[in-house]
Protein backbone atom coordinates (compact mmCIF):
# COMPACT_ATOMS: atom_id res chain seq x y z
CA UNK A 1 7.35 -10.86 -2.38
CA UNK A 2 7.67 -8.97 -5.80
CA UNK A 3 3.85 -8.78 -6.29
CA UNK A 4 3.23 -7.54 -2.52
CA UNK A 5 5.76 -4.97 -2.39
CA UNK A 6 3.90 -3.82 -5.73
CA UNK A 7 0.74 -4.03 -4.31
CA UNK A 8 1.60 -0.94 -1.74
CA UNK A 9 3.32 1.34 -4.34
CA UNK A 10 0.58 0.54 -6.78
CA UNK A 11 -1.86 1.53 -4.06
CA UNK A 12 -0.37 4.66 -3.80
CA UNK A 13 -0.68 5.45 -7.26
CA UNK A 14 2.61 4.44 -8.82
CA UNK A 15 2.32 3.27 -12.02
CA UNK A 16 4.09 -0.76 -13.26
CA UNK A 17 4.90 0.91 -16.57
CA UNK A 18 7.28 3.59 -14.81
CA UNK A 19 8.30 0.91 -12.34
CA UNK A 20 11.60 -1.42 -12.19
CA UNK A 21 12.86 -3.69 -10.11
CA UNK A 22 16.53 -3.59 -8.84
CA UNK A 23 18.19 -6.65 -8.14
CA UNK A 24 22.10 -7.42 -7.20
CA UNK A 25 23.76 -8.66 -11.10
CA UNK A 26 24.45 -11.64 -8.91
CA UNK A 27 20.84 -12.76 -8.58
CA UNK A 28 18.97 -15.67 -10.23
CA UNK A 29 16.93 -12.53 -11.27
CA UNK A 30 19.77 -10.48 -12.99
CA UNK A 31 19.39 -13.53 -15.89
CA UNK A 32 15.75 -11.45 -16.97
CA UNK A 33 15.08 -8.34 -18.32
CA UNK A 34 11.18 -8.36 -17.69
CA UNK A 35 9.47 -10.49 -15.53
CA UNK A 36 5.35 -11.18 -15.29
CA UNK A 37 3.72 -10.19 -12.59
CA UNK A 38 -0.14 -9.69 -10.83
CA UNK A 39 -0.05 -6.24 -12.06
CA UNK A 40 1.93 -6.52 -15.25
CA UNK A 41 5.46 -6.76 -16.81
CA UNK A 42 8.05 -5.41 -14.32
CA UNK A 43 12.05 -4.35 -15.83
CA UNK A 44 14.45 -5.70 -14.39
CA UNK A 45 17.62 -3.40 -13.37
CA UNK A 46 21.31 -4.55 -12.47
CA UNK A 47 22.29 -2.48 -9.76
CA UNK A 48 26.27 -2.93 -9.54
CA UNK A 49 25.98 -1.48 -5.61
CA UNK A 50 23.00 -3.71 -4.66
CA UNK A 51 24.29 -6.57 -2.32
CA UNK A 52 23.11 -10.09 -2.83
CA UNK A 53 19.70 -10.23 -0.37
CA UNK A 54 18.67 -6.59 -1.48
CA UNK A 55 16.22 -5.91 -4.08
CA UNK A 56 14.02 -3.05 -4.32
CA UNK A 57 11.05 -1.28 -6.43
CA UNK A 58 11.93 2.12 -7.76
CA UNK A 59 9.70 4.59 -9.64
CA UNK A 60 10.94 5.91 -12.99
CA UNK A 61 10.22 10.14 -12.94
CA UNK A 62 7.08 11.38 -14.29
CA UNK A 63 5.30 12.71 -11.20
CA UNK A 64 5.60 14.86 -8.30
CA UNK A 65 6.64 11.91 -6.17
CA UNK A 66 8.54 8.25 -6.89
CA UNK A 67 7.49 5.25 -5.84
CA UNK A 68 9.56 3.05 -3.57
CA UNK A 69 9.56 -0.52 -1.89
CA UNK A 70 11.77 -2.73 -0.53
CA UNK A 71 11.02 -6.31 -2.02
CA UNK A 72 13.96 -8.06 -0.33
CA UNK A 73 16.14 -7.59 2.74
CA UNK A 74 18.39 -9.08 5.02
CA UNK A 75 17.04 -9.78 8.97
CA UNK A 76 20.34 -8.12 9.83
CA UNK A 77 20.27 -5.25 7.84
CA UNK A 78 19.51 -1.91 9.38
CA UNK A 79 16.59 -0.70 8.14
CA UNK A 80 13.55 0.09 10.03
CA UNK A 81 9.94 -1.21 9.47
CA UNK A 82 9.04 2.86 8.64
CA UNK A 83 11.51 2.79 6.41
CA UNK A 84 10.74 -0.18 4.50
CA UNK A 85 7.61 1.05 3.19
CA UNK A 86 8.60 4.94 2.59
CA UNK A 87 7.70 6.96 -0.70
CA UNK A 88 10.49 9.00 -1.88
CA UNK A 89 9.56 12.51 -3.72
C-alpha cells in the first residue's frame, strides 16, 4: 500500500526525501522512525489526531505544490475516490 500510494505522488514529481508518512501513534508503524521502501527511506510521523486505520503521505515544503496520498483508509470513512488521490498546493 505504502509503495503504491508513493508511486502516484512520486509520479507527480514529489520528491521521498521531502516525503513522510503519517501514521496513528497507535500503529504497529508508530514503533519506526524510517522505514525502506521501492523508492527509498520514508519518515515516519506520529500524528496524535490520526485515527487507527488512517495513514497518509504528506509532502514536506520546498515547492510550489505538496504532495499528498492517502495510504490507508477505512471502507466507512467519507472520503471520495477524487479525493483520495488529490495534490494539495
Amino acid at each position: 500500500m505504502i509503495n503504491s500510494a508513493l508511486n502516484k505522488v512520486i509520479r507527480r514529481g514529489s520528491r521521498i526525501e521531502r516525503m513522510q508518512l503519517y501514521v496513528c501513534p497507535r500503529s504497529e508503524l508508530a514503533q519506526h522512525q524510517i522505514i525502506e521502501t521501492a523508492f527509498g527511506v520514508l519518515r515516519i510521523h506520529l500524528g496524535d489526531f490520526i485515527p487507527k486505520g488512517y495513514s497518509y503521505l504528506f509532502e514536506d515544503s520546498g515547492g510550489e505544490q505538496r504532495g499528498f496520498a492517502w495510504v490507508s483508509v477505512p471502507k466507512t470513512a467519507n472520503i471520495t475516490e477524487n479525493q483520495r488521490g488529490q495534490k494539495y498546493a
